[in-house]
Protein backbone atom coordinates (compact mmCIF):
# COMPACT_ATOMS: atom_id res chain seq x y z
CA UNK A 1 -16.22 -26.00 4.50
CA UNK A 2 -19.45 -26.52 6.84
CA UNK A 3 -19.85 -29.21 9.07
CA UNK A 4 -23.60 -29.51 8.10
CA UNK A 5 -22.22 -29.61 4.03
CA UNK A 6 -19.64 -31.85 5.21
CA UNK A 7 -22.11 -34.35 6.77
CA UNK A 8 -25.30 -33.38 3.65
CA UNK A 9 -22.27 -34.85 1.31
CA UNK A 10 -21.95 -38.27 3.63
CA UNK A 11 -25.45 -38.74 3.67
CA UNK A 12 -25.83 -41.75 1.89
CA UNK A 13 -22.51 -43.16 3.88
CA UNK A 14 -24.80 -42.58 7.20
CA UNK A 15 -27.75 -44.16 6.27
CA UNK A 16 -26.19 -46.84 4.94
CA UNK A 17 -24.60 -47.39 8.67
CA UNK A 18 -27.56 -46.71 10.29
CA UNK A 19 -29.54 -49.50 8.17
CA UNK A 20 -26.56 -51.47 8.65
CA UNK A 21 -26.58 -51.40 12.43
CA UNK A 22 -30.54 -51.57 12.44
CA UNK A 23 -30.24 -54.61 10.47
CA UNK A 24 -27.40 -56.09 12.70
CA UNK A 25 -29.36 -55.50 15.62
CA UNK A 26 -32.50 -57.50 14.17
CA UNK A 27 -30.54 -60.67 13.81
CA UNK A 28 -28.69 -60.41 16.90
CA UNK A 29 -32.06 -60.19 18.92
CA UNK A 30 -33.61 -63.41 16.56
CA UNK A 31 -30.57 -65.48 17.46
CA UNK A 32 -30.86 -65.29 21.12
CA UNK A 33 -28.40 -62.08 22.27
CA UNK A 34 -29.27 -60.30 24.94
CA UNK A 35 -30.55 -56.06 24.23
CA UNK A 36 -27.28 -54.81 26.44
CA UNK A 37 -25.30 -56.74 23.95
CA UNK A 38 -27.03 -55.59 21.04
CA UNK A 39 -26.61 -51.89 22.62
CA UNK A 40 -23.00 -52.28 23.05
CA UNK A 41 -22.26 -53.13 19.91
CA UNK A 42 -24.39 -50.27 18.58
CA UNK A 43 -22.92 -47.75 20.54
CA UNK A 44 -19.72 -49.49 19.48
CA UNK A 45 -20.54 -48.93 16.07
CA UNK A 46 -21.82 -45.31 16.09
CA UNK A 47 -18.70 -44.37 17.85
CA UNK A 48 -15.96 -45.85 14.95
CA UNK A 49 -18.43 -43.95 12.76
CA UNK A 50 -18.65 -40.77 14.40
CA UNK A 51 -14.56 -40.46 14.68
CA UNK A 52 -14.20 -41.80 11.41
CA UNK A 53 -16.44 -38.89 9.98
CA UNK A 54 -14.74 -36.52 12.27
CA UNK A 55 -11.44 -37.30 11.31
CA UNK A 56 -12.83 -37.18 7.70
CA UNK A 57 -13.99 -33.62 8.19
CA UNK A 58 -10.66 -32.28 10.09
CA UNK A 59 -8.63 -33.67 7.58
CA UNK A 60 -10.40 -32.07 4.56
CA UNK A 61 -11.11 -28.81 6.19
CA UNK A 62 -7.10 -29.00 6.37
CA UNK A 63 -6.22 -29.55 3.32
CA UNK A 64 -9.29 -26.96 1.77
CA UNK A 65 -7.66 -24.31 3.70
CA UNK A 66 -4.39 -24.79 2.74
CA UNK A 67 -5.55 -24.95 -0.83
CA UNK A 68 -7.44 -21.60 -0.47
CA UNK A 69 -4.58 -20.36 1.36
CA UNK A 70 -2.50 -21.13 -1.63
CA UNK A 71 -4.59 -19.84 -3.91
CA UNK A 72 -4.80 -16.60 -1.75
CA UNK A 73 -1.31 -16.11 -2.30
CA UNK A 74 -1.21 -16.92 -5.85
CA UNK A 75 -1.32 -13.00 -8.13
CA UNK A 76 -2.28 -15.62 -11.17
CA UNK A 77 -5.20 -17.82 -9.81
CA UNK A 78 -5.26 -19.79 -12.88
CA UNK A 79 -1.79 -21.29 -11.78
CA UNK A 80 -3.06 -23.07 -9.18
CA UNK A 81 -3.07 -26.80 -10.07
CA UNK A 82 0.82 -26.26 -11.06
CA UNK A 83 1.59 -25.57 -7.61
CA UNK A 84 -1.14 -27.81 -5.74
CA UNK A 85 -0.58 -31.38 -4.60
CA UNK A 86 -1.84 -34.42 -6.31
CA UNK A 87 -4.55 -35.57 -4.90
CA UNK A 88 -4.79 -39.50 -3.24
CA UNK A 89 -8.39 -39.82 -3.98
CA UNK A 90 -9.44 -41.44 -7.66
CA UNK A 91 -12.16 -38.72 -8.02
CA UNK A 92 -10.12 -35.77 -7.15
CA UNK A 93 -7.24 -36.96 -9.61
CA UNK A 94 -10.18 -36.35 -12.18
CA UNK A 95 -10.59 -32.42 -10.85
CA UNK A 96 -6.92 -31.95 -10.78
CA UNK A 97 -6.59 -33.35 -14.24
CA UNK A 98 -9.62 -30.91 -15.71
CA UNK A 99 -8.04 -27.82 -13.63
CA UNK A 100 -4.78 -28.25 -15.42
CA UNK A 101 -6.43 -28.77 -18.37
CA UNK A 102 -8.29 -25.39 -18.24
CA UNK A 103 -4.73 -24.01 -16.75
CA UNK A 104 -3.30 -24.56 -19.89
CA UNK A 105 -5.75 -23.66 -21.93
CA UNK A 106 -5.94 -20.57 -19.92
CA UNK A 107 -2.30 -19.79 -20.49
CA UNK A 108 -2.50 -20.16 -24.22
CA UNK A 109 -5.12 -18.09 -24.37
CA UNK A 110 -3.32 -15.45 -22.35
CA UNK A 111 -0.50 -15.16 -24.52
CA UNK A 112 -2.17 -14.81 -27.73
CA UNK A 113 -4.08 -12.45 -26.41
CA UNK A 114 -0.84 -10.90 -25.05
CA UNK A 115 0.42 -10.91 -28.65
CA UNK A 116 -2.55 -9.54 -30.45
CA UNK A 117 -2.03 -6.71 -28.00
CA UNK A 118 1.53 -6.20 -28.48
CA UNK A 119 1.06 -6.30 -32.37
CA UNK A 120 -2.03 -3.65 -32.00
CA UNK A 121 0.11 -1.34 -29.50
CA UNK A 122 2.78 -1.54 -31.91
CA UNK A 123 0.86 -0.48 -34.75
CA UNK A 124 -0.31 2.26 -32.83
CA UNK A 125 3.04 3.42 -32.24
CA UNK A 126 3.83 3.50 -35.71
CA UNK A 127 1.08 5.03 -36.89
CA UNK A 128 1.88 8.25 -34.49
CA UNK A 129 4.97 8.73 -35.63
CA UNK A 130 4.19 8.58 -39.43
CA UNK A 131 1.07 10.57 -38.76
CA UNK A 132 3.26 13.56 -36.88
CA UNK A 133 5.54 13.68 -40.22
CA UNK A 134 2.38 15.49 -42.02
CA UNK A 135 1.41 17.66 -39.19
CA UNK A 136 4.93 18.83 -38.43
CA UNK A 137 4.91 19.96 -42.43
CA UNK A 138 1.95 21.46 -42.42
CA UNK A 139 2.86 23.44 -39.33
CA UNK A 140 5.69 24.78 -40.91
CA UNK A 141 3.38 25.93 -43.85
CA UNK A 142 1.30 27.92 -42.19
CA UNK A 143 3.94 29.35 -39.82
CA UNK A 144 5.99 30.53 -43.18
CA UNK A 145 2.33 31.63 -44.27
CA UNK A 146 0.81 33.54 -41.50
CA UNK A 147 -2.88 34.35 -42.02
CA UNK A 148 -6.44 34.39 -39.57
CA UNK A 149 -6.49 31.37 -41.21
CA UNK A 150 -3.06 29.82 -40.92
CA UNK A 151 -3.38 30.59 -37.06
CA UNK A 152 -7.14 28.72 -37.35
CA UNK A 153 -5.74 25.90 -38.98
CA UNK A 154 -2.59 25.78 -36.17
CA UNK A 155 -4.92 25.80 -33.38
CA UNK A 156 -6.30 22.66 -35.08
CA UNK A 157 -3.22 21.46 -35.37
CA UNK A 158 -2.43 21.10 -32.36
CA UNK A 159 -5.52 19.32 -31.29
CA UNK A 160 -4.78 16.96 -33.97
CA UNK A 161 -1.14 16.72 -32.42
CA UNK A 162 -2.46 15.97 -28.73
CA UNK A 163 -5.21 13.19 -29.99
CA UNK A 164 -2.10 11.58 -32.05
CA UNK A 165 -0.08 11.95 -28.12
CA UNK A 166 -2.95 10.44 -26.43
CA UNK A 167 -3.28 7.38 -28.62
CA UNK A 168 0.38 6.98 -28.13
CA UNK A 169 0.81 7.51 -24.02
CA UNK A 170 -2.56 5.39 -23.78
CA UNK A 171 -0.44 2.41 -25.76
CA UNK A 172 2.30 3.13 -23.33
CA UNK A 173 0.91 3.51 -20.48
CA UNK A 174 1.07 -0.43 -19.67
CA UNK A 175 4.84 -0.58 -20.04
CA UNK A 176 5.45 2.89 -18.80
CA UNK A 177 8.69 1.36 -16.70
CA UNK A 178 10.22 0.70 -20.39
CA UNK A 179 10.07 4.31 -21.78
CA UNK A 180 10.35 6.69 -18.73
CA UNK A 181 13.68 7.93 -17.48
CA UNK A 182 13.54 9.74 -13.78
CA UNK A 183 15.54 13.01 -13.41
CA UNK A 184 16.53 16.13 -12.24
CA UNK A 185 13.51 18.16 -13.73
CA UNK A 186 12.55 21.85 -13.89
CA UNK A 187 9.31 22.54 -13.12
CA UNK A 188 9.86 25.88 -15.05
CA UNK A 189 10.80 24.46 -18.03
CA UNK A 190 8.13 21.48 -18.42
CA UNK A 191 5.19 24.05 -17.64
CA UNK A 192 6.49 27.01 -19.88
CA UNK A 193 7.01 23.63 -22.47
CA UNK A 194 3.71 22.58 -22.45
CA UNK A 195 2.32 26.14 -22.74
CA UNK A 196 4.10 26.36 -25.98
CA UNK A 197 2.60 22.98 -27.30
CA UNK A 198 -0.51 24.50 -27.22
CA UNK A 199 0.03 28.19 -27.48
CA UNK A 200 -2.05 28.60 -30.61
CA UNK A 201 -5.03 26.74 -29.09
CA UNK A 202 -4.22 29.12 -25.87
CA UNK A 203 -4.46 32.51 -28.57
CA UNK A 204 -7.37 31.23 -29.94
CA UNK A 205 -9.97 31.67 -27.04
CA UNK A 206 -8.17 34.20 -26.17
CA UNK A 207 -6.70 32.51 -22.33
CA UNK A 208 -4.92 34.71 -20.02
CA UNK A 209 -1.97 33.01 -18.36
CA UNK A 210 -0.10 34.00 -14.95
CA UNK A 211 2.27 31.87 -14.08
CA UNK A 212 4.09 32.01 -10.53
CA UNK A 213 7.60 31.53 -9.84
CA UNK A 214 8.62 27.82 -10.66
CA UNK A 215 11.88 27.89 -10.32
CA UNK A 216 11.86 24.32 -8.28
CA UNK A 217 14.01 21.44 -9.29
CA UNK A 218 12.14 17.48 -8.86
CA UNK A 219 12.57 14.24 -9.76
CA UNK A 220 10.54 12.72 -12.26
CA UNK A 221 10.34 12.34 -16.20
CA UNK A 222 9.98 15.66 -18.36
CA UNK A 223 8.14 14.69 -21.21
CA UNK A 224 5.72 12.48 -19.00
CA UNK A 225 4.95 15.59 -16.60
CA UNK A 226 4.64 17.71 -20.18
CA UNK A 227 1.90 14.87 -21.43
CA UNK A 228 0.21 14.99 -18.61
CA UNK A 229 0.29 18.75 -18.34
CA UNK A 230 -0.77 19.34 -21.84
CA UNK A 231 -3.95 17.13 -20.93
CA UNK A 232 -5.09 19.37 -18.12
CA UNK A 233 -4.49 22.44 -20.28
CA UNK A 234 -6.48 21.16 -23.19
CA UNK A 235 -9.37 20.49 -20.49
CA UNK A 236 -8.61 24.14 -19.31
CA UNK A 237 -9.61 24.81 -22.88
CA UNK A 238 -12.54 22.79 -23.50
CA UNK A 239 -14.40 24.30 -20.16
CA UNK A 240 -13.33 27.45 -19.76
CA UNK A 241 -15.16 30.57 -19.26
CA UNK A 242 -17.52 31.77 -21.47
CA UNK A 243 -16.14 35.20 -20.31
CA UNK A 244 -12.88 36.06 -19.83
CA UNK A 245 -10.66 32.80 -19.38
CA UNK A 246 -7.93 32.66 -16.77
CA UNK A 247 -5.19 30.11 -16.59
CA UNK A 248 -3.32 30.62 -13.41
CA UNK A 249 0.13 27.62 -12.61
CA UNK A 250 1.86 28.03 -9.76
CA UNK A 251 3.53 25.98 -6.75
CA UNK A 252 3.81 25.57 -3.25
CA UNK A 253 5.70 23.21 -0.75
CA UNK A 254 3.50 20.49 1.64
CA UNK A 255 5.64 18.88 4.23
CA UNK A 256 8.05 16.48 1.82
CA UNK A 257 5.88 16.88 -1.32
CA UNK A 258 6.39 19.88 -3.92
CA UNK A 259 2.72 20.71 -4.99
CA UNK A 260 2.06 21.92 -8.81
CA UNK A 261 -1.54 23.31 -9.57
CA UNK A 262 -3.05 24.31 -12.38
CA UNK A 263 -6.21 26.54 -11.78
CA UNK A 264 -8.76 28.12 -14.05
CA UNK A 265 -11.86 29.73 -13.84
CA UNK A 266 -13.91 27.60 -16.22
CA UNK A 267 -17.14 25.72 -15.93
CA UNK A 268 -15.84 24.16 -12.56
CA UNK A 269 -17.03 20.62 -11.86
CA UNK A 270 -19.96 19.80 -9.85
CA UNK A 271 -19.87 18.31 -6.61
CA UNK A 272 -21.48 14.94 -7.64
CA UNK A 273 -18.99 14.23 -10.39
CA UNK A 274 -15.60 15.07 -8.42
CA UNK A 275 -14.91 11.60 -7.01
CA UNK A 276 -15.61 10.00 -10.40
CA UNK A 277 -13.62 12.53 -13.02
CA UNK A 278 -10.40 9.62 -12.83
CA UNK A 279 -12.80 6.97 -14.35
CA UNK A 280 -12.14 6.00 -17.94
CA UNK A 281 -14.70 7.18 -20.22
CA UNK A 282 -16.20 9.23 -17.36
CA UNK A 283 -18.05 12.92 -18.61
CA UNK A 284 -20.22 14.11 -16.18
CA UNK A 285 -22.60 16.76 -16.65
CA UNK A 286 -20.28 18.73 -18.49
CA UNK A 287 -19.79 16.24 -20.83
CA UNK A 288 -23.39 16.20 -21.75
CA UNK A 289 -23.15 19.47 -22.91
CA UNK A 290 -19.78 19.84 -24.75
CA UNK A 291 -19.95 16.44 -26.81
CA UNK A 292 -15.84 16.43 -28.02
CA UNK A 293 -15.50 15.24 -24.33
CA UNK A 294 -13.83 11.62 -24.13
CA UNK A 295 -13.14 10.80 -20.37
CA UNK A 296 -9.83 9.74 -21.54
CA UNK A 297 -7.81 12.34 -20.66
CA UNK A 298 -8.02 13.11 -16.84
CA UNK A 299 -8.40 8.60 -16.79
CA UNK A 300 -4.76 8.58 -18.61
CA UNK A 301 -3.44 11.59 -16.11
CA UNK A 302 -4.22 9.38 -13.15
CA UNK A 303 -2.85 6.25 -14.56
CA UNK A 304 0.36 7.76 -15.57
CA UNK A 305 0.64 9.55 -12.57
CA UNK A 306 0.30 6.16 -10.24
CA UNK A 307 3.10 4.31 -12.46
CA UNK A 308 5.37 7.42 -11.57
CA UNK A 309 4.19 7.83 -8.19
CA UNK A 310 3.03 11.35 -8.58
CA UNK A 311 0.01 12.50 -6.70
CA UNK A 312 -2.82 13.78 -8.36
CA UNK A 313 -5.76 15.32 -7.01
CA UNK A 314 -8.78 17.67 -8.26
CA UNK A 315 -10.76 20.37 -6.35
CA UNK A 316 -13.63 22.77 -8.05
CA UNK A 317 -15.91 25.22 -5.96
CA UNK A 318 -18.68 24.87 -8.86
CA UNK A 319 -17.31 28.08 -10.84
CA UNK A 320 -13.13 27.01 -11.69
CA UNK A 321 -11.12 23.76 -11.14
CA UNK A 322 -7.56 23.00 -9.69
CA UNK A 323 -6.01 19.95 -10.87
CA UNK A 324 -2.38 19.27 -8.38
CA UNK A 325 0.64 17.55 -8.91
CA UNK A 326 2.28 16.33 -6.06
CA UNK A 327 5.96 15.56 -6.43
CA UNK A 328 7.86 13.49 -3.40
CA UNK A 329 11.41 15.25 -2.32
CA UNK A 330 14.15 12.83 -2.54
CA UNK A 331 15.73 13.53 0.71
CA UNK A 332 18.79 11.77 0.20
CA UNK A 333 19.44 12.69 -3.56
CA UNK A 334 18.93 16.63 -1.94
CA UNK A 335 21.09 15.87 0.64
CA UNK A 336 23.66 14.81 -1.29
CA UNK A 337 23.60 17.32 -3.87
CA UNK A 338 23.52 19.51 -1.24
């Protein structure tokens, strides 16, 4: 708070002084004082009025700041007038009663939109699981029926069986600390896993694969990582070359951090678009051009990632992208084991 806003708001209690003393002064001059008597009692005046406005001001600014303060500290700002003082003054009583009001009626808001949410994120969940029921049978169809068009329709398949995973690790990704489970974890097996989730889709446009030695051991959760991988494959997929497509996964050690990248020679992303591609419902220019693109995908990666507190990062020289993992090294779990 302002001195000058501080003494705009006390106007009305400074003119009404000033007339006051003005009008004190008159009378004292028609009875017969003195003008040094008249100034002394003046300057008398202005000076009770001047510390009593000063004191005013220090004592608000005070208790302003610690209220901001409070607030600063508070994750919930809505909380506030639980954890404020009452107020002395009759007009700030009247605030403090209208904040808690609108406290409360924030808090019942809160949890019913809390609720909704929980039902709807529920529902989702359900709905994934029945769903993968007919997809699973239908898989086994057309793997006990193989055909050019069995192997069409299991391509599809599988793209039908990652949108049905996305919906699912989008609803879960708020409460991630409630599913996931942190372990030993072969890099080996997750990668060579998530190749086979989507080795028809691989077949299909025809994607080389090299894979380097990954025989590296971290801690984190499997089928996470294999989410996460399948999403950067399917991108792989959706901008890859119009030539000959390359898929090339391989790993390599940074100071305390195991680093897994996934490289292709696709489309590449352009230079504009590279500190954006983490944004939900972000394209870019190659979305404009290949409209099944979402922005959901690399957006769910990241936000995964962060609630595990793996590392990812993106780098394209306009013609190919590499999307890393970084994974920490538990020195004292190695250590141990060791």
């Amino acid at each position: 708070m302002s001195g000058k806003l501080f003494l705009k708001n006390h106007l009305p209690v400074i003119l009404l002084n000033l007339l006051g003393a003005l009008a004190l002064s008159l009378f004292l001059l028609a009875v017969g004082n003195d003008i040094q008597t008249v100034l002394f009692i003046l300057t008398a005046w202005m000076l009770v009025l001047a510390l009593y406005l000063a004191a005013g001001y220090v004592s608000r600014k005070k208790r302003l700041e610690k209220l901001l303060e409070m607030a600063g500290q508070l994750k919930e700002r809505y909380l506030l007038p639980e954890v404020m003082p009452v107020p002395d003054q009759a007009e700030e009583q009247v605030y403090y009663q209208l904040l808690k009001m609108a406290g409360k009626s924030m808090l019942e808001r809160i949890g019913e939109v809390e609720r909704e949410r929980g039902e709807y994120r529920t529902y989702i969940e359900q709905w994934v699981h029945e769903v993968k029921t007919p997809i699973t049978a239908l898989k086994l169809l057309c793997e006990n029926n193989r055909s050019p068009f069995s192997r069409e329709v299991l391509a599809e398949l599988e793209n039908i069986n990652r949108c049905a995973e996305q919906a699912l690790y989008y609803a879960r990704s708020e409460h991630t600390e409630k599913d996931y489970s942190i372990r030993e974890m072969s890099l080996a097996d997750v990668v060579h896993g998530a190749i086979a989730d989507n080795k028809y889709l691989l077949r299909q446009c025809d994607m080389a694969i090299t894979v380097d030695d990954l025989e590296i051991v971290v801690y984190a959760d499997d089928k996470w990582v294999r989410f996460i991988l399948n999403q950067i494959i399917s991108n792989a997929v959706k901008y890859r070359s119009p030539e000959q497509p390359v898929l090339h996964i391989f790993t390599e050690r940074s100071g305390d951090q195991v680093l897994l990248s996934v490289a292709d020679n696709g489309l590449g992303i352009p230079e504009s678009d590279l500190p954006r591609i983490f944004e939900k419902g972000f394209t870019g220019q190659n979305g404009r051009t290949i409209h099944s693109s979402t922005g959901i995908g690399l957006y769910l990666c990241k936000r995964l990632c962060d609630k595990l507190g793996i590392g990812l990062a993106a780098s394209s020289s306009g013609s190919g992208t590499t999307i890393t993992l970084s994974f920490h090294i538990n020195d004292f779990i190695t250590g141990v084991q060791s």
